[in-house]
Protein backbone atom coordinates (compact mmCIF):
# COMPACT_ATOMS: atom_id res chain seq x y z
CA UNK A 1 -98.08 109.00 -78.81
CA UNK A 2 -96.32 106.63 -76.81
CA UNK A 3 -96.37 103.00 -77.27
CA UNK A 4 -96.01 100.33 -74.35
CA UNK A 5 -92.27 99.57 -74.64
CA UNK A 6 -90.57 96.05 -73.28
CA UNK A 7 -87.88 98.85 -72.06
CA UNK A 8 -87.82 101.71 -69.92
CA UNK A 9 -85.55 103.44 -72.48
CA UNK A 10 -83.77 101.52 -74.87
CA UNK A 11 -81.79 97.89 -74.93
CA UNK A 12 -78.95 100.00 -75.03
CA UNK A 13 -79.54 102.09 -72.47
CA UNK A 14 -81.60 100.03 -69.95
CA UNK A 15 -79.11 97.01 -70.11
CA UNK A 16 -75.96 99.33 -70.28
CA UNK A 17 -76.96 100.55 -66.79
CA UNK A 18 -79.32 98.60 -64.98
CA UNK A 19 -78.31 95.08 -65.86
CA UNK A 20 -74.53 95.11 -67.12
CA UNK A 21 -72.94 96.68 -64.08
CA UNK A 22 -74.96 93.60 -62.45
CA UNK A 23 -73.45 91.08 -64.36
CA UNK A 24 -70.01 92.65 -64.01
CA UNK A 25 -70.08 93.12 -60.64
CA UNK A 26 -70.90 88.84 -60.39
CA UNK A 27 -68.22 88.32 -62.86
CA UNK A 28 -65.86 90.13 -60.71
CA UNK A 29 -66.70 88.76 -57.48
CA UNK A 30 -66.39 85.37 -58.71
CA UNK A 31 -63.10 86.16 -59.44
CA UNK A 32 -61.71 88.32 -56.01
CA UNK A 33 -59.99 85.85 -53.54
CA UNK A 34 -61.66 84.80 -50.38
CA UNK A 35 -58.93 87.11 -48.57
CA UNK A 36 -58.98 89.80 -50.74
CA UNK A 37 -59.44 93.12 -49.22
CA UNK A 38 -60.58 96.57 -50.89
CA UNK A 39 -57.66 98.78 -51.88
CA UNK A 40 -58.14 103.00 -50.97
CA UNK A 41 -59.31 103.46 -54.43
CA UNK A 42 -61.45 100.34 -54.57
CA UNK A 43 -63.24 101.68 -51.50
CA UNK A 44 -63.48 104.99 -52.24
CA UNK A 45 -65.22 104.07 -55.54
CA UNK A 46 -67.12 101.33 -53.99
CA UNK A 47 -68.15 103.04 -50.81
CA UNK A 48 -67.85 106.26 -51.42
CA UNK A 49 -68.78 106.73 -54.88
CA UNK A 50 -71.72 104.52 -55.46
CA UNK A 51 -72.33 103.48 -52.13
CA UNK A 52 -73.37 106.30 -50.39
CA UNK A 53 -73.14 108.94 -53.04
CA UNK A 54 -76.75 106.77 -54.14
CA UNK A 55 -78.13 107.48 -51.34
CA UNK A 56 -78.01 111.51 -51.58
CA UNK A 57 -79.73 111.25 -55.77
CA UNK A 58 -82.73 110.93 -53.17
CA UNK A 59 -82.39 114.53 -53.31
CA UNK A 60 -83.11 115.18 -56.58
CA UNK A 61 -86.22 113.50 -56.11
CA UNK A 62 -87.13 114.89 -53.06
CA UNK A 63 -85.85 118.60 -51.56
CA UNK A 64 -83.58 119.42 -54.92
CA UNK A 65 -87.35 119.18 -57.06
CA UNK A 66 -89.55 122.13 -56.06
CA UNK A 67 -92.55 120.82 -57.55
CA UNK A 68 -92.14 117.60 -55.75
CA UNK A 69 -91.29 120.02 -52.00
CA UNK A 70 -94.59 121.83 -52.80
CA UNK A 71 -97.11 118.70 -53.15
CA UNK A 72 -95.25 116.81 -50.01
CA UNK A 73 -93.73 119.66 -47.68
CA UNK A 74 -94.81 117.69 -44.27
CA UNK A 75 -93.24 114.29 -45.75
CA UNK A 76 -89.72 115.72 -46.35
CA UNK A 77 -89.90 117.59 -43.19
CA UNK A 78 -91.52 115.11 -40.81
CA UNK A 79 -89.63 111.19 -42.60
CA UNK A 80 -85.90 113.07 -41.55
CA UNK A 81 -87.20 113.97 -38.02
CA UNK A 82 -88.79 111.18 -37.00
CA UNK A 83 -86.03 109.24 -38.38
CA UNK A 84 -83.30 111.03 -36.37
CA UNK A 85 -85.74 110.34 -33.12
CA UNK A 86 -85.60 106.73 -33.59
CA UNK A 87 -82.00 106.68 -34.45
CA UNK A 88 -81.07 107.98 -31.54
CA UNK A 89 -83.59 106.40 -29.44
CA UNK A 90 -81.98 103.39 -30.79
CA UNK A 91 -78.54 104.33 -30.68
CA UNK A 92 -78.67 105.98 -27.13
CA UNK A 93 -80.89 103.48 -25.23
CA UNK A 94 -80.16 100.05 -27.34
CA UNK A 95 -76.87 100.59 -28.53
CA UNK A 96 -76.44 96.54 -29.17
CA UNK A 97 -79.17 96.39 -31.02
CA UNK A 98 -78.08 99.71 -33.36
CA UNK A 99 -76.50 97.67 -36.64
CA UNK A 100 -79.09 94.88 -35.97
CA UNK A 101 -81.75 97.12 -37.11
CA UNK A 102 -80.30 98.94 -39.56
CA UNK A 103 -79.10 95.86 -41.33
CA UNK A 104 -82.43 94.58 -41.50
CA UNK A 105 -84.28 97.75 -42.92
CA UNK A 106 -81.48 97.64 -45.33
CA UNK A 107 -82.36 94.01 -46.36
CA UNK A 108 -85.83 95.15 -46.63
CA UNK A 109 -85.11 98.24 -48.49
CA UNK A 110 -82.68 96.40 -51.45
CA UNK A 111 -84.98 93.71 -51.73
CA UNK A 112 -88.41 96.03 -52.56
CA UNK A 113 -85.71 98.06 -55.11
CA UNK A 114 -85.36 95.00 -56.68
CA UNK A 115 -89.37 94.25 -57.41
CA UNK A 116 -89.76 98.47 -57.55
CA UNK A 117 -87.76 98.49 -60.92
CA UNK A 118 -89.82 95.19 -62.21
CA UNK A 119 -93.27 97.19 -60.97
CA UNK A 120 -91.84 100.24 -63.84
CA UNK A 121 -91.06 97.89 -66.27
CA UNK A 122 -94.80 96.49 -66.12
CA UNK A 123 -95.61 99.63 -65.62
CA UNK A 124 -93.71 101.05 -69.23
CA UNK A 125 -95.64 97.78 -70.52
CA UNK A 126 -99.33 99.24 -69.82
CA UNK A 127 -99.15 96.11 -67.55
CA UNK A 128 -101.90 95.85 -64.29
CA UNK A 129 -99.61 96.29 -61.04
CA UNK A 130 -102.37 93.84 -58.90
CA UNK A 131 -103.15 90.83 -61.51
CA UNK A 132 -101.93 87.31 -60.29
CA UNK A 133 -99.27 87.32 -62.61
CA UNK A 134 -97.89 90.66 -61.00
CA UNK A 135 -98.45 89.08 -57.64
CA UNK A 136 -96.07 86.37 -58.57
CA UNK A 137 -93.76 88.44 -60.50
CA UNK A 138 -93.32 90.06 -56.74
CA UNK A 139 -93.00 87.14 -55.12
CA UNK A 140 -90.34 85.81 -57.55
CA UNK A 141 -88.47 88.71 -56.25
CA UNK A 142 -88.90 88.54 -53.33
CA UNK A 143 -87.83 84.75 -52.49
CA UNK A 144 -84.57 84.62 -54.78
CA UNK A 145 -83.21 87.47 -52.64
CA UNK A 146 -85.04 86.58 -49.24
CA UNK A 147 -84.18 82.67 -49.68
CA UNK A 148 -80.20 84.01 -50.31
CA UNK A 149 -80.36 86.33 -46.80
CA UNK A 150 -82.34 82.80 -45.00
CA UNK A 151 -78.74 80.97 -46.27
CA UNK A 152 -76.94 83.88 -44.80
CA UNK A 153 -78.70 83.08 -41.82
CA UNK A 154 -78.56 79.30 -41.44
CA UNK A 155 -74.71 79.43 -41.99
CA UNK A 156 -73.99 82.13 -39.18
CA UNK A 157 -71.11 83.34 -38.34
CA UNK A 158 -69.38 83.98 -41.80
CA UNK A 159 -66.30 86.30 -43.05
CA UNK A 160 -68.89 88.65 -44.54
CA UNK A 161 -71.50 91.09 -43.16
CA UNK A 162 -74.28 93.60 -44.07
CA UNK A 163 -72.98 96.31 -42.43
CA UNK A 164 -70.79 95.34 -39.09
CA UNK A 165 -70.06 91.56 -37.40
CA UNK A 166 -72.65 90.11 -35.92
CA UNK A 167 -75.36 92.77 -36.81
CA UNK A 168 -77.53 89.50 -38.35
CA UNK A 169 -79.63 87.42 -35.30
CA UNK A 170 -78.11 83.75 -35.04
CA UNK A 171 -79.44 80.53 -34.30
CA UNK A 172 -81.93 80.01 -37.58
CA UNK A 173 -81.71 76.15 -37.86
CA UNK A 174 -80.75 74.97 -41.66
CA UNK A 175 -83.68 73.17 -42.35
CA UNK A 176 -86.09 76.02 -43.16
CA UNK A 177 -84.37 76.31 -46.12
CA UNK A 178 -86.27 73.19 -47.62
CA UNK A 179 -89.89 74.70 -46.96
CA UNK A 180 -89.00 78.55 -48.25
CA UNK A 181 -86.45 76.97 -50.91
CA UNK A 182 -89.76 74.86 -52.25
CA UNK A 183 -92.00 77.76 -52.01
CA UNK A 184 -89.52 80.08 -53.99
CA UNK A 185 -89.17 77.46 -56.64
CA UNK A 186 -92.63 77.06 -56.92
CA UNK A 187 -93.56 80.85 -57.08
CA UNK A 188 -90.74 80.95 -59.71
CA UNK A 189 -92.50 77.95 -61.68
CA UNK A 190 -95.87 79.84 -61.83
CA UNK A 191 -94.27 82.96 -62.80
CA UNK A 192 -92.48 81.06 -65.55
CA UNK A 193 -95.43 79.62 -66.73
CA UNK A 194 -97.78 82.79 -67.02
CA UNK A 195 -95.13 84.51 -68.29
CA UNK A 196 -94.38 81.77 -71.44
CA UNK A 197 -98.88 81.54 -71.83
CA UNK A 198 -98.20 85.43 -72.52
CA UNK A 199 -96.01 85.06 -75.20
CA UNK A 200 -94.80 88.57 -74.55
CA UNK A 201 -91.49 89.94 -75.44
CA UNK A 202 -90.18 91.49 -72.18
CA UNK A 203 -86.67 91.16 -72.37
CA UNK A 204 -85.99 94.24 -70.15
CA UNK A 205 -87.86 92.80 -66.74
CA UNK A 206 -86.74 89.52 -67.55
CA UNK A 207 -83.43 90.19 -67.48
CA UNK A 208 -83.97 92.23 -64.17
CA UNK A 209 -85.55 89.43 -62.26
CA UNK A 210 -82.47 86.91 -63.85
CA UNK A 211 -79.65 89.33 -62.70
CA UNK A 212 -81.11 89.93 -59.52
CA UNK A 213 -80.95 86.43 -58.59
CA UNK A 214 -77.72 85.71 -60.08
CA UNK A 215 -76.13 89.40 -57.68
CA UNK A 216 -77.69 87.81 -54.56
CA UNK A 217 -76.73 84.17 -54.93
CA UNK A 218 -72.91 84.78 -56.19
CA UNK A 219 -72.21 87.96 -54.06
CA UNK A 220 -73.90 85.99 -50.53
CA UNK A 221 -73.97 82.55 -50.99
CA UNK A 222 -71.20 81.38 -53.99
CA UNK A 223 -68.92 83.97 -52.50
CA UNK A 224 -67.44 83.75 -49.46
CA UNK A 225 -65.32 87.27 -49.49
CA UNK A 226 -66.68 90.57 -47.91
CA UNK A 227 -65.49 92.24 -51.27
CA UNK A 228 -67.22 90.11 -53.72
CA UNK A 229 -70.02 90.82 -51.38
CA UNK A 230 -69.72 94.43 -51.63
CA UNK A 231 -68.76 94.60 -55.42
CA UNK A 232 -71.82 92.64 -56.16
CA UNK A 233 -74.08 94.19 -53.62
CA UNK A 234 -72.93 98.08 -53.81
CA UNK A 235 -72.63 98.15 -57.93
CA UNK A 236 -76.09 96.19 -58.50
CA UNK A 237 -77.65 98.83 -56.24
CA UNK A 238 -76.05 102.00 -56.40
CA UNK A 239 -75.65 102.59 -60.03
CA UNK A 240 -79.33 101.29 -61.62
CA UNK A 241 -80.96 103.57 -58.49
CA UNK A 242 -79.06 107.02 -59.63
CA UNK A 243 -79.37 105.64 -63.22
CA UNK A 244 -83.29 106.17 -62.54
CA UNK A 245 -83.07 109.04 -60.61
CA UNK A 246 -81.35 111.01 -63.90
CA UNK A 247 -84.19 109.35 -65.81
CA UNK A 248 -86.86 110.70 -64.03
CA UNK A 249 -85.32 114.08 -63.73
CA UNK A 250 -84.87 114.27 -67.55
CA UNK A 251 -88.20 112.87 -68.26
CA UNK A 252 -90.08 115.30 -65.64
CA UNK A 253 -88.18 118.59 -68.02
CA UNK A 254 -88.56 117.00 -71.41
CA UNK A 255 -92.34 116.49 -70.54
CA UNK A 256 -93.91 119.02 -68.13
CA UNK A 257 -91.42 121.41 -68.17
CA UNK A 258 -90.24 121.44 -64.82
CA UNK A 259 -87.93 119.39 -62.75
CA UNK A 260 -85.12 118.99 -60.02
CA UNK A 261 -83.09 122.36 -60.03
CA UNK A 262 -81.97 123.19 -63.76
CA UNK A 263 -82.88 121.02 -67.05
CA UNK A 264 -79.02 121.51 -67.69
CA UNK A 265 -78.16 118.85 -65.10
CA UNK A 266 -80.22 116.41 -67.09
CA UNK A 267 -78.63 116.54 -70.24
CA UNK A 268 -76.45 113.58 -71.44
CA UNK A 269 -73.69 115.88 -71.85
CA UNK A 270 -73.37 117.24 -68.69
CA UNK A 271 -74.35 114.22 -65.92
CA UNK A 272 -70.81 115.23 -63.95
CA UNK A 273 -73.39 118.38 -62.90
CA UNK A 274 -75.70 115.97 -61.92
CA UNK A 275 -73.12 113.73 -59.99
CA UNK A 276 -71.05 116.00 -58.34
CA UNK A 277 -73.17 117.33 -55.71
CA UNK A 278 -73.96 113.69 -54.64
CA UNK A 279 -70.21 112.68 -54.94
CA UNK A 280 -69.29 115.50 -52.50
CA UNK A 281 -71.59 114.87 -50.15
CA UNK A 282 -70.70 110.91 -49.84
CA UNK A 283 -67.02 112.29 -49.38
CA UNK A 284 -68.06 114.58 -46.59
CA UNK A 285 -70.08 112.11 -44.75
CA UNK A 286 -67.46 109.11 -44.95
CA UNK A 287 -64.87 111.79 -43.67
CA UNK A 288 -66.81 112.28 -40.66
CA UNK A 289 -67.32 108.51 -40.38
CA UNK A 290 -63.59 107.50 -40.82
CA UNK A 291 -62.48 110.45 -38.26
CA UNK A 292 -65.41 110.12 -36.06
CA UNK A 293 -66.10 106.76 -35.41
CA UNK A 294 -64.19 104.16 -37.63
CA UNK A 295 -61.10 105.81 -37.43
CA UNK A 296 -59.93 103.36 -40.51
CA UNK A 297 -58.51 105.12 -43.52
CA UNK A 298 -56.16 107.80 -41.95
CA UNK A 299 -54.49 108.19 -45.38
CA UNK A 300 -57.15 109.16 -47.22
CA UNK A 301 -58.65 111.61 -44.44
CA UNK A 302 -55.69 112.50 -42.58
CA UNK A 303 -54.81 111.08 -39.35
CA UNK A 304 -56.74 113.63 -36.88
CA UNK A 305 -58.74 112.60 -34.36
CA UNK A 306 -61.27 114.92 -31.95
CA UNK A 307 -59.49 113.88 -29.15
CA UNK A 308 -56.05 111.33 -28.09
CA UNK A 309 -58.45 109.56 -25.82
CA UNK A 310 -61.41 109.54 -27.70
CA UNK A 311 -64.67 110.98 -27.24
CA UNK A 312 -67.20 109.62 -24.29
CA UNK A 313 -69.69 106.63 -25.66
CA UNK A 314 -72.60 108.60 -25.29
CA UNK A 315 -70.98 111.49 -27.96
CA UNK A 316 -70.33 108.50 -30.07
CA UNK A 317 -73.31 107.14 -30.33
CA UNK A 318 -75.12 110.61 -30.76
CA UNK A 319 -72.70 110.87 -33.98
CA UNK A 320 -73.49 107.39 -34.98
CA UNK A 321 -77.10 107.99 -35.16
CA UNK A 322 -76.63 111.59 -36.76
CA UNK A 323 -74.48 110.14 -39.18
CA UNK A 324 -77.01 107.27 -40.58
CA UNK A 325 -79.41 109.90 -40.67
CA UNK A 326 -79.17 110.40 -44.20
CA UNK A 327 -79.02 106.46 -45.15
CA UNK A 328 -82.06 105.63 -42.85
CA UNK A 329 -84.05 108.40 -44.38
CA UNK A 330 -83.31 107.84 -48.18
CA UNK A 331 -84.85 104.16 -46.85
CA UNK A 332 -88.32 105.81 -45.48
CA UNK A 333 -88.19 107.90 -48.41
CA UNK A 334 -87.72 105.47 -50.91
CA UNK A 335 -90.74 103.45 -49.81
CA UNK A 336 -92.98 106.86 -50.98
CA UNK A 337 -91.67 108.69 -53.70
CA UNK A 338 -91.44 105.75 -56.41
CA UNK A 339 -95.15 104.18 -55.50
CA UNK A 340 -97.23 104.11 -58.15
CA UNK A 341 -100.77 104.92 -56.90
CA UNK A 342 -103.23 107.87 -57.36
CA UNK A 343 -101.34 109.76 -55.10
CA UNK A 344 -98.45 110.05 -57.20
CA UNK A 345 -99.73 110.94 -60.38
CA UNK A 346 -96.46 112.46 -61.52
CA UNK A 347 -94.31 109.28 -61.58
CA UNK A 348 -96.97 107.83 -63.73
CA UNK A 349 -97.07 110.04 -66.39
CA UNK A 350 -93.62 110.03 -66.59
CA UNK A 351 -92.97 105.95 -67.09
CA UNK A 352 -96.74 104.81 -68.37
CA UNK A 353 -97.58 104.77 -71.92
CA UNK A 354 -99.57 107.36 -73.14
CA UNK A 355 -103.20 105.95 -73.87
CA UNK A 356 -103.40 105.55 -77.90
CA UNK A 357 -106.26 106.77 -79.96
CA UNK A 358 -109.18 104.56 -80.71
């Protein structure tokens, strides 16, 4: 029988991949140059390999898990759909307001991964996911990295951005930092407080909620390069979310039996199986990106283009909707397949602690 651990594996292999490449990736961008800009192989490691290569380990948890297909076969049919509608809804008919939303849901969507790997950790600790102290837990969460975007806000325009200039809304005065920067420090003071009365050794969420602070204050506000701001923001992302994504797959064989395609993908040994799929498809989808639409990094995709003139705006933004098809979906997604209700029994088993004899 399983006991309620302070870990979701081990120190070793819980700080080794969810918090070190945090605290790296701040260590780093503390030390890039304000005018330093990403080499090929920085972004192709960055961007390509953790970046967007993150966002396809969805599909292990989604259409590469037949198990998971069967008990959900309208969500992972109907979420892509209606996502491609409203991208190009969005793209066709409000073009200028395209990278405005999507930056936004992508805000949304890093913070609640942020409190979703907290929510396992209580979860690993046979801890209640609606008590007071979970409430504020969330909230602590929530307001280091919300109070870091308000900054980003109230000091519009700056040398970074989420995802192209300008996609942020301007004009958010500077001094509603004072009332959200008091109410973050107080939720942080009553978290501190419940979580000292418990006198509980959780090393493993508290060291979550501390690096997640530290990656959102360096990388947006004690930064003022786009690449520290992608290091920190990319690394402390990308790698903890496919890090968990292996878990679960490993954990679903070694305990029921069944899984995302093969148990041999899943094995320690032989992660490059597990990798590769999602590796190739990042470099396929940036390809079509760079030749596409960007039309940026002609020496790592060759220098052709559809056409010397270009292709019409409407084609482009048909593409540029197809093409954030994926991202916008692993966002929907995301928001179902890690809750921790009734409805998804599965999950639970595989991160709660068994219930011990009396």
């Amino acid at each position: 029988m399983s006991r309620p651990s302070p870990w979701l594996v081990s120190p070793a292999w819980d700080v080794g991949l969810l918090t070190a490449p945090a605290l790296l990736a701040c260590i780093v961008a503390l030390a890039v140059p304000a005018d330093a800009r990403a080499s090929p192989l920085v972004w192709l490691v960055l961007v390509v390999g953790i970046d967007v290569a993150h966002v396809y380990a969805t599909l292990w948890r989604t259409l590469f898990d037949p198990a998971e297909l069967a008990r959900h076969p309208g969500r992972y049919i109907g979420v892509p759909l209606g996502c491609l509608v409203g991208l190009l809804a969005l793209s066709v008919l409000a073009p200028a307001w395209f990278w405005t939303v999507l930056a936004y849901l992508a805000v949304f969507h890093f913070i609640r991964q942020q409190w979703g790997f907290a929510a396992l950790y209580r979860l690993a600790e046979g801890l209640p996911g609606r008590s007071l102290d979970a409430r504020l837990e969330k909230y602590s969460h929530y307001g280091v990295t919300g109070l870091a975007v308000l900054w980003w806000h109230t000091h519009l325009p700056r040398s970074i951005s989420w995802f192209v200039e300008d996609d942020f809304i301007i004009g958010i005065p500077e001094w509603v930092l004072w009332p959200a920067g008091l109410c973050t420090v107080a939720v942080l003071i009553g978290h501190l407080i419940l979580r000292l009365r418990s006198r509980r050794w959780s090393p493993g969420r508290d060291l979550w909620l501390l690096t997640t602070a530290l990656v959102w204050w360096i990388g947006i506000v004690f930064t003022h390069s786009d690449l520290a701001f992608t290091v920190t923001n990319v690394v402390a992302h990308g790698i903890p979310y496919a890090a968990l994504v292996w878990l679960t797959g490993r954990r679903s064989w070694q305990r029921t039996g069944t899984g995302p395609a093969s148990h041999h993908r899943f094995r320690p040994a032989a992660v490059v199986l597990f990798l590769a799929p999602l590796l190739g498809l990042a470099l396929v989808e940036e390809a079509l990106w760079d030749r596409l639409v960007w039309f940026e990094h002609s020496g790592l995709f060759s220098d052709w283009t559809p056409t010397e003139d270009g292709l019409p705006p409407v084609v482009t933004r048909v593409l540029v909707a197809l093409l954030s098809l994926p991202q916008v979906t692993h966002y929907v997604l995301d928001g179902l397949i890690w809750r921790m209700g009734p409805d998804n029994a599965a999950l639970r088993g595989l991160f709660a602690p068994a219930p011990q004899p009396a």
